[in-house]
C-alpha atoms as a PDB file:
ATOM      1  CA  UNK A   1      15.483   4.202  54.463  1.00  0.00           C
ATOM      2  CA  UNK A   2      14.681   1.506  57.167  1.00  0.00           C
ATOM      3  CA  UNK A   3      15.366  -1.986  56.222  1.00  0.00           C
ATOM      4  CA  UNK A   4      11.375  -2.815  55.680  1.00  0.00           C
ATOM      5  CA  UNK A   5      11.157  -0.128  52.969  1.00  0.00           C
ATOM      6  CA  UNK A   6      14.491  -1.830  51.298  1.00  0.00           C
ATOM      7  CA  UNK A   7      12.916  -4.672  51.212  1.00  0.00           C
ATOM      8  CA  UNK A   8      10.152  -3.901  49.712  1.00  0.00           C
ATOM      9  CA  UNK A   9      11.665  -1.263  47.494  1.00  0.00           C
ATOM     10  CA  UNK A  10      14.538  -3.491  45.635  1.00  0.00           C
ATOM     11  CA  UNK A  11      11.812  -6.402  44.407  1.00  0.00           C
ATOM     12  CA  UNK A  12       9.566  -3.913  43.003  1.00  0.00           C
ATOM     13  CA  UNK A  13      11.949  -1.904  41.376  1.00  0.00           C
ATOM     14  CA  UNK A  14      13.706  -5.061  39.954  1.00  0.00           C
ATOM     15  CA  UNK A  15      10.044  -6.256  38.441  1.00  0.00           C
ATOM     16  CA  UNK A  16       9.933  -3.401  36.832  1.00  0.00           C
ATOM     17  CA  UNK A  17      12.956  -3.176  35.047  1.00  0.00           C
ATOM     18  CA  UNK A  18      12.208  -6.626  34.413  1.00  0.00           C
ATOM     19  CA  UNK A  19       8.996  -5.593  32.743  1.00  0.00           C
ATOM     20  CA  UNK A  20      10.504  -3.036  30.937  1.00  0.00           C
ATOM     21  CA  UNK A  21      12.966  -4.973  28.766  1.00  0.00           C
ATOM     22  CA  UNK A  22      10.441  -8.206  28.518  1.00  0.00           C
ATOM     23  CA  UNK A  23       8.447  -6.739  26.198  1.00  0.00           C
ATOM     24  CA  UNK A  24       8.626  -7.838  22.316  1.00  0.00           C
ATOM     25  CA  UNK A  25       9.865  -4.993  20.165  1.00  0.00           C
ATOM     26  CA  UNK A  26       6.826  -3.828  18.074  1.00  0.00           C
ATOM     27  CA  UNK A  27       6.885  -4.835  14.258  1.00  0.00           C
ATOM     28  CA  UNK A  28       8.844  -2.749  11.906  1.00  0.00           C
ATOM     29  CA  UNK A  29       6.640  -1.120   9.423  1.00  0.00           C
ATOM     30  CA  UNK A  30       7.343  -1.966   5.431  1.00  0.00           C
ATOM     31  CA  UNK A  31       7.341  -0.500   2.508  1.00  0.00           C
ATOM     32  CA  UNK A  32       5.958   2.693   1.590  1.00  0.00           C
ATOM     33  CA  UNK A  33       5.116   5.782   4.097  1.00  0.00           C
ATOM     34  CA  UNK A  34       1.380   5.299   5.561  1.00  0.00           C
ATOM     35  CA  UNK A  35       1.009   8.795   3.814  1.00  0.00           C
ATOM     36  CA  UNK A  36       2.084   7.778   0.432  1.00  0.00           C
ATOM     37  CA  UNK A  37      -0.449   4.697   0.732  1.00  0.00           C
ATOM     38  CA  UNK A  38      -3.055   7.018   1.761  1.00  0.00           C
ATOM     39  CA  UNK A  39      -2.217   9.690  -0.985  1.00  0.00           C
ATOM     40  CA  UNK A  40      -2.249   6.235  -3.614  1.00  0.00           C
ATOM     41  CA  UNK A  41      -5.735   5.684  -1.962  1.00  0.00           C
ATOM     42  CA  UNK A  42      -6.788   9.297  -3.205  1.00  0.00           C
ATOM     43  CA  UNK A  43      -5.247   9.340  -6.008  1.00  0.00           C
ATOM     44  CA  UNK A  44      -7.594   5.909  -6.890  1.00  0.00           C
ATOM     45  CA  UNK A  45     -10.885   8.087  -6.560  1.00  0.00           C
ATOM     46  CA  UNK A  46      -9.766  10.809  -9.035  1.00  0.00           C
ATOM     47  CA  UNK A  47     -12.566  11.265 -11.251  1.00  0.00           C
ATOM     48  CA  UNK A  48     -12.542   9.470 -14.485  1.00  0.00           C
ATOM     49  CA  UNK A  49     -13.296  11.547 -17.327  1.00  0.00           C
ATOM     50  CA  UNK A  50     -17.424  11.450 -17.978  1.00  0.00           C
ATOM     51  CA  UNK A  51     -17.883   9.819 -15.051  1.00  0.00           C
ATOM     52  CA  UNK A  52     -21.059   9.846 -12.442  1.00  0.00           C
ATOM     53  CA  UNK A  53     -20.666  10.648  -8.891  1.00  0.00           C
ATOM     54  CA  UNK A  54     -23.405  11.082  -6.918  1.00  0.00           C
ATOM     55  CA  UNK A  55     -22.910  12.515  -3.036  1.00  0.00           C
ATOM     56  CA  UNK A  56     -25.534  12.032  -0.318  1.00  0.00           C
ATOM     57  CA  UNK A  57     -26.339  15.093   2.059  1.00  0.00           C
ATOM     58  CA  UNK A  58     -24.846  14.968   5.274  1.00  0.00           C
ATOM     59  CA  UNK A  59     -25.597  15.652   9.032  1.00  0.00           C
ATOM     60  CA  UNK A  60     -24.080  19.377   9.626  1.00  0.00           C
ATOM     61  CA  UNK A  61     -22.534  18.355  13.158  1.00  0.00           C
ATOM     62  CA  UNK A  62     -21.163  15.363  11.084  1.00  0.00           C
ATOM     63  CA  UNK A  63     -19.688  17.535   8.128  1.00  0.00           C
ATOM     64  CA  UNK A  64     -18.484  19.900  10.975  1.00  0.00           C
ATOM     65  CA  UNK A  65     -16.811  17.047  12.718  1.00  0.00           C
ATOM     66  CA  UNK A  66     -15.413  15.624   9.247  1.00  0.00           C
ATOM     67  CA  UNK A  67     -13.489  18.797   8.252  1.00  0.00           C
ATOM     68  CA  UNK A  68     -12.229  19.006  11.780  1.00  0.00           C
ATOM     69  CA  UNK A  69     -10.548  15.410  10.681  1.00  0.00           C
ATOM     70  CA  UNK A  70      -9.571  16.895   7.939  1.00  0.00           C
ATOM     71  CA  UNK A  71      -7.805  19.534   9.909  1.00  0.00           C
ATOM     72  CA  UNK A  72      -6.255  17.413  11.958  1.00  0.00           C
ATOM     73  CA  UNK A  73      -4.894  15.294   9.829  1.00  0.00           C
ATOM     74  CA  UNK A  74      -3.102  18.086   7.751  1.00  0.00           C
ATOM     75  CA  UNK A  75      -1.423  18.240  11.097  1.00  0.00           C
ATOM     76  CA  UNK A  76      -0.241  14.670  11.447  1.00  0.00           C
ATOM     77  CA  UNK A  77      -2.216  14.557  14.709  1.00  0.00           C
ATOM     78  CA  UNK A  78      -3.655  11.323  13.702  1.00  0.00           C
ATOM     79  CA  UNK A  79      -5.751  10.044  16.149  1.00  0.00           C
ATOM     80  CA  UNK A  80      -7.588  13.467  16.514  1.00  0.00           C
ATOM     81  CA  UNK A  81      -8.755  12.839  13.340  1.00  0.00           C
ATOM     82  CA  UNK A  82      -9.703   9.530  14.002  1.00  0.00           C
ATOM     83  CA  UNK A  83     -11.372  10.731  17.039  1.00  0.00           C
ATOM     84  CA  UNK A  84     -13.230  13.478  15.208  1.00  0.00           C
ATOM     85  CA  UNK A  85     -13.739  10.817  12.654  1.00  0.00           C
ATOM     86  CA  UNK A  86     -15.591   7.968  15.345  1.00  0.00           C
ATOM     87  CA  UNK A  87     -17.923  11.178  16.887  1.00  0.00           C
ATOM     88  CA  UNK A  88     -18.991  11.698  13.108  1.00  0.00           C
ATOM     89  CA  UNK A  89     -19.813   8.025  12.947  1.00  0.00           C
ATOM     90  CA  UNK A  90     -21.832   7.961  15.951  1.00  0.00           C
ATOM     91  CA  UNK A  91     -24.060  10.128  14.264  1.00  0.00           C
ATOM     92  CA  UNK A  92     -24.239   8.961  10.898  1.00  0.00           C
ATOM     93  CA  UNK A  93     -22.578   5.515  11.017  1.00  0.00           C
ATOM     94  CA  UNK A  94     -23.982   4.088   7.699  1.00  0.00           C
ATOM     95  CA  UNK A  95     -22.075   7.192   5.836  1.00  0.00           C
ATOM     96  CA  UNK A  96     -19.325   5.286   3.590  1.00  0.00           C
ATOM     97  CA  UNK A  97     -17.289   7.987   2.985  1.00  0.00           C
ATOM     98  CA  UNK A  98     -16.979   8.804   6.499  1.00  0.00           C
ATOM     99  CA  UNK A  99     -16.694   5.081   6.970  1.00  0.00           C
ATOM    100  CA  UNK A 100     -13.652   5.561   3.934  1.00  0.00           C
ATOM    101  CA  UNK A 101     -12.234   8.467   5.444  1.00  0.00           C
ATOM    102  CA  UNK A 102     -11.684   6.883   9.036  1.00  0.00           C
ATOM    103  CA  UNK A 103     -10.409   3.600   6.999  1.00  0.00           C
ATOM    104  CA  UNK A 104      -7.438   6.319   5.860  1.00  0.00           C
ATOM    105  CA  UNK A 105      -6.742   7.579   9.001  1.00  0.00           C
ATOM    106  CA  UNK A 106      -6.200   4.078  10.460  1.00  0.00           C
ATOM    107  CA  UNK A 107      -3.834   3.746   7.256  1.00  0.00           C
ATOM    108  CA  UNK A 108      -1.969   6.729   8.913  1.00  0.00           C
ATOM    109  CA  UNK A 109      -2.230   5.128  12.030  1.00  0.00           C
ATOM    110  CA  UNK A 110      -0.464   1.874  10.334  1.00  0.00           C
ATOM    111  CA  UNK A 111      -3.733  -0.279  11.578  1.00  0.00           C
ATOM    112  CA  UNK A 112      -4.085  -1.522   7.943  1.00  0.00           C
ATOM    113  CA  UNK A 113      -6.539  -4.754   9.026  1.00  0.00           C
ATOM    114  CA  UNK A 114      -8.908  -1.675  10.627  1.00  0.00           C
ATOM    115  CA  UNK A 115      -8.500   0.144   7.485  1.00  0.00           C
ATOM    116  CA  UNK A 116      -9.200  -2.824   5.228  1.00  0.00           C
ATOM    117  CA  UNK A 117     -12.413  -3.620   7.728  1.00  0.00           C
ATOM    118  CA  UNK A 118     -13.823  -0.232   7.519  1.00  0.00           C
ATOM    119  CA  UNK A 119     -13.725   0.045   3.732  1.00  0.00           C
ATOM    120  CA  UNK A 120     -14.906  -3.116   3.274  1.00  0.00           C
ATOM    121  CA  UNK A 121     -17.876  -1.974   5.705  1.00  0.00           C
ATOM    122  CA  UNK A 122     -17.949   1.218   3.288  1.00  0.00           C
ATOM    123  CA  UNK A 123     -18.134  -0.716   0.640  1.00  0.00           C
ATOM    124  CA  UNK A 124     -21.827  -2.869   1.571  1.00  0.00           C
ATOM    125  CA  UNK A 125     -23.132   0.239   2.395  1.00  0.00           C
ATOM    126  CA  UNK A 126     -22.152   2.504  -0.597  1.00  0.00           C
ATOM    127  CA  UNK A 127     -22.713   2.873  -4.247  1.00  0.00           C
ATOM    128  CA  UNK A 128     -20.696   0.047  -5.975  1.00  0.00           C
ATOM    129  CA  UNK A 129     -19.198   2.429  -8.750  1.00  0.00           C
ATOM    130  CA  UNK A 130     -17.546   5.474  -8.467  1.00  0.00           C
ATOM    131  CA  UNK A 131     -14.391   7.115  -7.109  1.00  0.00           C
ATOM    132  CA  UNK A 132     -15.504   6.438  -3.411  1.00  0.00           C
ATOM    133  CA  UNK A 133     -15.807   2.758  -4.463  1.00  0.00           C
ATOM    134  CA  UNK A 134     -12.151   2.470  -5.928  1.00  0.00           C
ATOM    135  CA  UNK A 135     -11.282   4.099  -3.109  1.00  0.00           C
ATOM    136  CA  UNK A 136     -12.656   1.259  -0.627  1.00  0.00           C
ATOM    137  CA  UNK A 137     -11.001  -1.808  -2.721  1.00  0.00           C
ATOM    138  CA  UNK A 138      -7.695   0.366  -3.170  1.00  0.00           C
ATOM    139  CA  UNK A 139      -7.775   0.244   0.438  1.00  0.00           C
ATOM    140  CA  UNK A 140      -8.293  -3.323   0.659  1.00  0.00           C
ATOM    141  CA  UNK A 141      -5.258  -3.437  -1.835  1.00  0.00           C
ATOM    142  CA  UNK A 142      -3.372  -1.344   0.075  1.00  0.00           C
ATOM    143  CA  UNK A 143      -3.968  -3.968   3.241  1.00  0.00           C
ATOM    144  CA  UNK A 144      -3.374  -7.020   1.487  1.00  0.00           C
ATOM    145  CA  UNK A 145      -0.255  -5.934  -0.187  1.00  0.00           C
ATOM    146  CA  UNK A 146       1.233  -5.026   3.768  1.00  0.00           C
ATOM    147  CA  UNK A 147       0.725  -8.087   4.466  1.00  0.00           C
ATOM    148  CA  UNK A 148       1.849  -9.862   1.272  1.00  0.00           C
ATOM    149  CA  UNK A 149       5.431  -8.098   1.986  1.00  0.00           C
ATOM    150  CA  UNK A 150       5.230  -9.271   5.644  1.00  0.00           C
ATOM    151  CA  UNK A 151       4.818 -12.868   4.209  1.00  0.00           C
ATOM    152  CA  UNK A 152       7.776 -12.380   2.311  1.00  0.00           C
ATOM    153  CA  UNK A 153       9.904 -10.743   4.865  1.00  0.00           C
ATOM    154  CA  UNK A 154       9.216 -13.982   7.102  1.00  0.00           C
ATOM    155  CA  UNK A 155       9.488 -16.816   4.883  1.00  0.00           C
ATOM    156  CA  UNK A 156      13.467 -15.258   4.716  1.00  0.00           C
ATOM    157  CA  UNK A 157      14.783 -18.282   2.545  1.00  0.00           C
ATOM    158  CA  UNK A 158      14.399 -20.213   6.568  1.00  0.00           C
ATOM    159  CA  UNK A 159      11.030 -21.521   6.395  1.00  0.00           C
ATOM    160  CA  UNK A 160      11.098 -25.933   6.516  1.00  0.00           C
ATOM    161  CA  UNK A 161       8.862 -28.749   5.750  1.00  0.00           C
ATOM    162  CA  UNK A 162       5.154 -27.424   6.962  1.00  0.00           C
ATOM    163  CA  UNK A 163       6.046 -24.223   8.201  1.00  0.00           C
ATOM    164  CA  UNK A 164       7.291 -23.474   4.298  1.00  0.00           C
ATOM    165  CA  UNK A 165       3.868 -25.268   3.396  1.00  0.00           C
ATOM    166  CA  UNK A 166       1.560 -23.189   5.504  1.00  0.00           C
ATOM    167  CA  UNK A 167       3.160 -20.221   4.311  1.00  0.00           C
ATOM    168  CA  UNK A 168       3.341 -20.999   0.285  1.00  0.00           C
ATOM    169  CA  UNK A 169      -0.438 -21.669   0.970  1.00  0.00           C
ATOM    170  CA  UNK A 170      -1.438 -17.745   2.819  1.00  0.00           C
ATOM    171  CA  UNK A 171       0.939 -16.497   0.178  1.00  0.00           C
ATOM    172  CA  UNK A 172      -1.258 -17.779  -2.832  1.00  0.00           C
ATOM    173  CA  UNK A 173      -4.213 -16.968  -0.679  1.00  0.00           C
ATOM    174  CA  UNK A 174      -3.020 -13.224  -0.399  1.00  0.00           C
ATOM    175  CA  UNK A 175      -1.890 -12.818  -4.030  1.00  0.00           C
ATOM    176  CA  UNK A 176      -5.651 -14.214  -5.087  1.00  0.00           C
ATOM    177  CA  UNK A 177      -7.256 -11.564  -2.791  1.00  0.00           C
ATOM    178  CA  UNK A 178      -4.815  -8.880  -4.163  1.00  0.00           C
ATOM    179  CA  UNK A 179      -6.054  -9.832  -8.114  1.00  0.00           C
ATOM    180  CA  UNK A 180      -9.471 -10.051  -6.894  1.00  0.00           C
ATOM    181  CA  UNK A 181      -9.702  -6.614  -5.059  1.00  0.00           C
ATOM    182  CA  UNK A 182      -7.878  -5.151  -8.401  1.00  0.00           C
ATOM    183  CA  UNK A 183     -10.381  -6.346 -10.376  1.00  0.00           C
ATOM    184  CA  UNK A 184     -13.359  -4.714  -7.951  1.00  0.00           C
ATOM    185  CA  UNK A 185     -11.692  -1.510  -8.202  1.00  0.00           C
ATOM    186  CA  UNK A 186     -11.364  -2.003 -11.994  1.00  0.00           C
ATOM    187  CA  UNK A 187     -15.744  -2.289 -11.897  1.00  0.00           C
ATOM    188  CA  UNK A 188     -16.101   0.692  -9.652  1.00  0.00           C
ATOM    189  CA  UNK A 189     -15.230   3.090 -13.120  1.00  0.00           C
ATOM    190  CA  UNK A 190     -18.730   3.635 -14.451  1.00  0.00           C
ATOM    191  CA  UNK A 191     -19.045   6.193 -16.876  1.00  0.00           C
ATOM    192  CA  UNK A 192     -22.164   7.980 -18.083  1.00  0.00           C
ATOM    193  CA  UNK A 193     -24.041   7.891 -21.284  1.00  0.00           C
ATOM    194  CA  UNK A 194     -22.191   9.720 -24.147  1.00  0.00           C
ATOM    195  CA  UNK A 195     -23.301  13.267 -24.756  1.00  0.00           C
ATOM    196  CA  UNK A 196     -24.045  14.477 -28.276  1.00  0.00           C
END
């Protein structure tokens, strides 16, 4: 190697090294598996016993599209589902349980403010009872606790004068949102009339 090429060759190579180790680690998730949040999110929709559920028809190349998410996701390849998932929405993007399915997918893919965006999304343009419904705000739940435990993981017992302040006043923020969103869920069980 002639002594131009050294030259140049040595700076770059020491950028990017330098590059490599400058960058933050990436936040350590919490709490339980994405998976067992997602199979809590299910688990909320279970029917209730007399209860109404009424399902809208739905584009074939969007159903196809759907149970190729479905598919995928049995296989942990995550964002092919959420791929799959975002071509089914281009074609019927006011559908909230596609809307609700993609919100669990980005629950898989730990992107629990997507999740909680997308059900909420769901949620103004669905039926406001039913299992799909406690399915949006368990979501929500599911989002707000996250980030209830990453409150508590940072305050740490080291948090001073109005850093402690600022973070007692997000933490009653969060744990009014998480009563709240409980409560919605709660009103999405609707049963029907009794049957003599």
């Amino acid at each position: 190697m002639n002594r131009i090429n050294r030259r140049l060759f040595v700076p770059a190579g020491l950028l990017l090294l330098a590059a490599c180790t400058s960058a933050p680690p990436a936040p350590e998730w919490t709490g339980p598996t994405p998976e067992q949040l997602v199979a809590e999110i299910r688990a909320a929709g279970a029917f209730e016993t007399g209860e109404l559920d009424v399902q809208p028809l739905r584009d074939p190349m969007a159903e196809d599209l759907r149970v190729q998410a479905t598919q995928f996701e049995s296989a942990r390849r995550y964002p092919d589902a959420a791929d799959a998932l975002d071509k089914a929405l281009a074609i019927a993007p006011e559908d909230p349980a596609l809307l609700q399915e993609r919100a669990e997918v980005a629950v898989l893919q730990k992107n629990l403010d997507r999740a909680a965006a997308l059900a909420r999304d769901a949620y103004a343009l669905g039926g406001k009872v039913g299992p799909l419904c406690r399915r949006h705000w368990a979501t929500i739940r599911q989002q707000l606790a996250y980030r209830q435990r990453g409150l508590q993981l940072r305050a740490n017992g080291k948090l001073k004068g109005e850093k402690l302040a600022q973070w007692e006043r997000e933490s009653a923020e969060v744990a009014t949102l998480l009563v709240d969103a409980e409560r919605k869920q709660s009103d999405c069980t609707l049963t029907g009339p009794p049957r003599y």
